[in-house]
N, C-alpha and C. Protein backbone atom coordinates (compact mmCIF):
# COMPACT_ATOMS: atom_id res chain seq x y z
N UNK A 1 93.84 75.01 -239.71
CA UNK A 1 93.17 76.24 -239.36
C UNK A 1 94.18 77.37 -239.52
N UNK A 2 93.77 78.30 -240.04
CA UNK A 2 94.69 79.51 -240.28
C UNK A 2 94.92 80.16 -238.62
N UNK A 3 96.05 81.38 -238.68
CA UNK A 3 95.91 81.49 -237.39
C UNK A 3 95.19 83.64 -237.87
N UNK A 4 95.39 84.39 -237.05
CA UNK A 4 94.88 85.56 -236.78
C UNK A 4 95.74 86.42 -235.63
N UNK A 5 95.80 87.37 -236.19
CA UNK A 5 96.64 88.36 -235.16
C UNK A 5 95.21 88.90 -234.56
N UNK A 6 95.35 89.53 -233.19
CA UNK A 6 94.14 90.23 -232.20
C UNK A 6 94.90 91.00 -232.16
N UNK A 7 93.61 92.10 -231.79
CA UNK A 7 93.73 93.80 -231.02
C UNK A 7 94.91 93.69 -230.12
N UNK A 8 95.75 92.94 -229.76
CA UNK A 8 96.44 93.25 -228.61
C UNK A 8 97.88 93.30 -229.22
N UNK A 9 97.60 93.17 -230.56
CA UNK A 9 99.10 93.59 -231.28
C UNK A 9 99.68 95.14 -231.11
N UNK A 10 101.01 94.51 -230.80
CA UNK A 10 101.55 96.10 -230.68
C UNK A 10 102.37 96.58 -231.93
N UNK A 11 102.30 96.33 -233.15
CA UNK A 11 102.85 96.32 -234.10
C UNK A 11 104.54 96.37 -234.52
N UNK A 12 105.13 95.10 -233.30
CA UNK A 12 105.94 95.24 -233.51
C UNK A 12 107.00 94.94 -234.53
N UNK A 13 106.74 94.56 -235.47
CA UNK A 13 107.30 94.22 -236.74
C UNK A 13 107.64 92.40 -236.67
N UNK A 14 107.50 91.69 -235.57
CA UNK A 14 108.80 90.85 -235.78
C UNK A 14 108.19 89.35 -236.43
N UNK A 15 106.56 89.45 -236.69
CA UNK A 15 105.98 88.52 -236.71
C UNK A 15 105.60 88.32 -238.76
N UNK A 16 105.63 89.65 -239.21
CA UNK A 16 106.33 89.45 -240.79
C UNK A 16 106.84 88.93 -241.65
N UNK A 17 108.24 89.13 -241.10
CA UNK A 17 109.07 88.31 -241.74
C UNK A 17 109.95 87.33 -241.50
N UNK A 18 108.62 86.62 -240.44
CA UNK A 18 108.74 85.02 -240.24
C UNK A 18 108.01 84.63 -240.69
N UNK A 19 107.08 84.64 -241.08
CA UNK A 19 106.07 83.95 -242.21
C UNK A 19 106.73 83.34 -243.65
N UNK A 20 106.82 82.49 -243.92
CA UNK A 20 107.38 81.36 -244.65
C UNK A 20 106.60 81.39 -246.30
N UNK A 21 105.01 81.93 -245.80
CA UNK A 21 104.05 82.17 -246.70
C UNK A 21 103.84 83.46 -247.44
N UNK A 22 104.45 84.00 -246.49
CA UNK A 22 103.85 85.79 -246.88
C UNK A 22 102.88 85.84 -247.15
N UNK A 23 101.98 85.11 -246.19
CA UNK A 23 100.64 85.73 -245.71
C UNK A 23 100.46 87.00 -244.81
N UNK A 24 101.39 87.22 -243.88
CA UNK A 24 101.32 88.43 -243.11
C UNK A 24 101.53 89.91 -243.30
N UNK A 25 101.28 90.55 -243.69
CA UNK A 25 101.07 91.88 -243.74
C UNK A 25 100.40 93.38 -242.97
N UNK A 26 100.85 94.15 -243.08
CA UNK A 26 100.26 95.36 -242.43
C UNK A 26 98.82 95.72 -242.60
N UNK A 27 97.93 95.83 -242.03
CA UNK A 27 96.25 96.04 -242.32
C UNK A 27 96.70 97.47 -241.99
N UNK A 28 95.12 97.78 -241.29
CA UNK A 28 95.00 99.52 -241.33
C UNK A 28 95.38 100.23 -240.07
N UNK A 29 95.33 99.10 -238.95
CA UNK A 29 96.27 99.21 -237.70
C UNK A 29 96.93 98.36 -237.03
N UNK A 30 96.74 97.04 -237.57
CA UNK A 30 97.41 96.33 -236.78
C UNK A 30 97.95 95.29 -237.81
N UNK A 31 98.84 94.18 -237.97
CA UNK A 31 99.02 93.32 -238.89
C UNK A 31 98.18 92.62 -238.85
N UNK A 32 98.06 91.78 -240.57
CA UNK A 32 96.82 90.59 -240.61
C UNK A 32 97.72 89.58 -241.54
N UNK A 33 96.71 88.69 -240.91
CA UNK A 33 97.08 87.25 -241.67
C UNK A 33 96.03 86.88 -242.63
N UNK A 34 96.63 86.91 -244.05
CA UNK A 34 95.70 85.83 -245.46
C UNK A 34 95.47 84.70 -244.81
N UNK A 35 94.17 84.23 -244.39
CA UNK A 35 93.74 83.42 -244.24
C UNK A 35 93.77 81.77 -245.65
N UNK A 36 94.67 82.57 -246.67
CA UNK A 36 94.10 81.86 -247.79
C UNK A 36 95.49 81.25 -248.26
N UNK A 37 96.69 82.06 -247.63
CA UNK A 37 97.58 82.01 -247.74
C UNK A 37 98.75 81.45 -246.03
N UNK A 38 97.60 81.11 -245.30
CA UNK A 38 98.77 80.45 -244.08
C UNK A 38 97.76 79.13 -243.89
N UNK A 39 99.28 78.54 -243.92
CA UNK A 39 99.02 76.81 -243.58
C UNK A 39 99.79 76.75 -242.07
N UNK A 40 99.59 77.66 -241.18
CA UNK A 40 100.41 77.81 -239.72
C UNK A 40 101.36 76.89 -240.37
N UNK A 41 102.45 77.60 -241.12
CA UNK A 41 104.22 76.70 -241.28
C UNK A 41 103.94 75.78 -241.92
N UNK A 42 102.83 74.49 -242.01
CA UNK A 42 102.85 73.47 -242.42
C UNK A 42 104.00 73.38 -244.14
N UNK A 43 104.67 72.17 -244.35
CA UNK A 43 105.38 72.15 -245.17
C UNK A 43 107.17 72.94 -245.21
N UNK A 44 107.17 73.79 -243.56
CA UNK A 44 107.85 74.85 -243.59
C UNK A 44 108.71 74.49 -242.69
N UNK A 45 108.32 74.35 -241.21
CA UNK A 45 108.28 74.35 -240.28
C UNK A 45 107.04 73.22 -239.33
N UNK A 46 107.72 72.88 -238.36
CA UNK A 46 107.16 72.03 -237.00
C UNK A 46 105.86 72.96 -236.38
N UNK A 47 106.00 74.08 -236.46
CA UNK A 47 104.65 75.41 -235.31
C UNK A 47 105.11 76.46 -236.20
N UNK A 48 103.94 77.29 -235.98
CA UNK A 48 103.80 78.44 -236.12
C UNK A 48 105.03 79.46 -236.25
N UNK A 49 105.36 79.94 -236.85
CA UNK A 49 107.05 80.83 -236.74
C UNK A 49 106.47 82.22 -235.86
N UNK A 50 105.01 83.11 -236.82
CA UNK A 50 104.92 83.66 -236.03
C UNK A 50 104.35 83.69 -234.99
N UNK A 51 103.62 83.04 -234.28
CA UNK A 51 103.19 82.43 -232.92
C UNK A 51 104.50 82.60 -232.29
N UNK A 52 105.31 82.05 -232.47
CA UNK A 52 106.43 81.67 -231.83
C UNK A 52 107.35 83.06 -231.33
N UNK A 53 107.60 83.82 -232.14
CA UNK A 53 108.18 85.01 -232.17
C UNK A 53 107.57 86.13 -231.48
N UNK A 54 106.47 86.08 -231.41
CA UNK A 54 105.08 87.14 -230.99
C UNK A 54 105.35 87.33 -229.03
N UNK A 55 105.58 88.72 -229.29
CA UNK A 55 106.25 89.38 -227.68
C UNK A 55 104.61 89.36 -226.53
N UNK A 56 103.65 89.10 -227.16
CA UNK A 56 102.12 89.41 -226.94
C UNK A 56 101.27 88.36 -227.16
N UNK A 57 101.85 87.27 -227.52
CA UNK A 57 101.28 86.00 -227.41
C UNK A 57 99.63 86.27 -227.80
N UNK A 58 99.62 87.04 -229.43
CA UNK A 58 98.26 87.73 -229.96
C UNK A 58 98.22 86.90 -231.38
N UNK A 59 98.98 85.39 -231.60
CA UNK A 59 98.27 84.96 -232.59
C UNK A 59 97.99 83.79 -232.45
N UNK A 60 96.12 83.39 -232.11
CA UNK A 60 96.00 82.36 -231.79
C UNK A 60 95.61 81.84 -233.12
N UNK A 61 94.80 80.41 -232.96
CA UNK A 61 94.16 80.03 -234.13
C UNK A 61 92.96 80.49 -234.39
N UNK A 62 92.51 80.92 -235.69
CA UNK A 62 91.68 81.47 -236.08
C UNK A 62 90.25 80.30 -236.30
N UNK A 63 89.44 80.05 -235.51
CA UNK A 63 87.96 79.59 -236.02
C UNK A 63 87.38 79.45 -236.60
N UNK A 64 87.29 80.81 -237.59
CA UNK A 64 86.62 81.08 -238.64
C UNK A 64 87.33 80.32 -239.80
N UNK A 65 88.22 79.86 -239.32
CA UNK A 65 89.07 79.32 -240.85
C UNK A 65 89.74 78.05 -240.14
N UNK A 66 88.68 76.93 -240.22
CA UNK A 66 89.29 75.36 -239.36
C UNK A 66 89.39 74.51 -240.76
N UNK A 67 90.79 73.97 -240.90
CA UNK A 67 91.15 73.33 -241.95
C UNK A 67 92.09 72.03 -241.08
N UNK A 68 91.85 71.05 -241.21
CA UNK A 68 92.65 69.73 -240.83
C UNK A 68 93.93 70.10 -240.90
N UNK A 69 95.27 69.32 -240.49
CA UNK A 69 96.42 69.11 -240.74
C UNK A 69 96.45 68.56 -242.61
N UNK A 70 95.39 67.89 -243.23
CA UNK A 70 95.93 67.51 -244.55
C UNK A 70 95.48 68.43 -245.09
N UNK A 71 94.12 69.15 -244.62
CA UNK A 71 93.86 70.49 -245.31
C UNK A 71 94.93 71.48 -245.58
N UNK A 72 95.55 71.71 -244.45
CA UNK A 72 96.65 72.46 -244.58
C UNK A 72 98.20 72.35 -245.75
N UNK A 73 98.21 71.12 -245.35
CA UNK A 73 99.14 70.15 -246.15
C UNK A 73 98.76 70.49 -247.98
N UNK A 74 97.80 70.36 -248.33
CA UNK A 74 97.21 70.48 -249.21
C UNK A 74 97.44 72.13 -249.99
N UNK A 75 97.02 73.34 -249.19
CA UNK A 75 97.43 74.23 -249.29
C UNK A 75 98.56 74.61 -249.75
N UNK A 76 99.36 74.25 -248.45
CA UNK A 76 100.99 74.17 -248.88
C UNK A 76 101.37 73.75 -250.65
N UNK A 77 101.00 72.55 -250.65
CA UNK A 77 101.19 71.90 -252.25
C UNK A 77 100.77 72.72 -253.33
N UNK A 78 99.45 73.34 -252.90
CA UNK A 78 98.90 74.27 -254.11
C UNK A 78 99.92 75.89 -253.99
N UNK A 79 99.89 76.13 -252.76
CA UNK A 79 101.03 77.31 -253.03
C UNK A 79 102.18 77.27 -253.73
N UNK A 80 102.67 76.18 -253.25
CA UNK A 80 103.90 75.46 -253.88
C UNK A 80 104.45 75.25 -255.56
N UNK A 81 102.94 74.64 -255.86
CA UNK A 81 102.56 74.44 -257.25
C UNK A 81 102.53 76.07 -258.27
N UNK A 82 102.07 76.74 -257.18
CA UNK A 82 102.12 78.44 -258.26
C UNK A 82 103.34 79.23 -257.99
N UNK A 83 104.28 78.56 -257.24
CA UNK A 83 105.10 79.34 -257.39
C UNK A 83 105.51 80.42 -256.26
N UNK A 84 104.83 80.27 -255.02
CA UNK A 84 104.31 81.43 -254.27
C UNK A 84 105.54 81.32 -253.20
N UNK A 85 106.22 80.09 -252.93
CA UNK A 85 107.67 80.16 -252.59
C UNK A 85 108.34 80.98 -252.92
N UNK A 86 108.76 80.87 -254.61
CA UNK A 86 109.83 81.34 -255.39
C UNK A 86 110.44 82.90 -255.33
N UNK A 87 111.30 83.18 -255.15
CA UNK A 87 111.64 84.26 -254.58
C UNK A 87 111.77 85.07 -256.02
């Protein structure tokens, strides 16, 4: 399952550039997460980096986007496969 930043973000920068995926980015007020692009860490990391870092405890798992642990896994591989690591 992807995760989702909520309204209760205070935009503090720090949840960015812990993302492993660079799924996270600035929306129009608050940061958002590519749903298409986070495997919560999987392949990366043990949890969530930005969960973990988050002063506001505002990124839970997202519902709208329920994908298994191999779903996720899977993801990872296809990101992997295009290159979306590579710096």
């Amino acid at each position: 399952m992807a995760l989702i930043i909520t309204q209760d973000c205070i935009n503090c920068d720090v949840c960015e550039p812990e993302c492993p995926n660079k799924a996270i980015s600035m929306g129009a007020d608050i940061y958002v997460i590519n749903p298409d692009l986070c495997t919560e860490c999987v392949g990366h990391y043990d949890e969530p980096q930005c969960a973990i870092v988050c002063p506001v405890d505002c990124i839970p798992l997202d519902v709208a986007h329920k994908e298994s642990p191999a779903e996720l896994q899977r993801k990872y591989e296809r990101l992997q496969a295009q290159g979306h690591f590579k710096k």
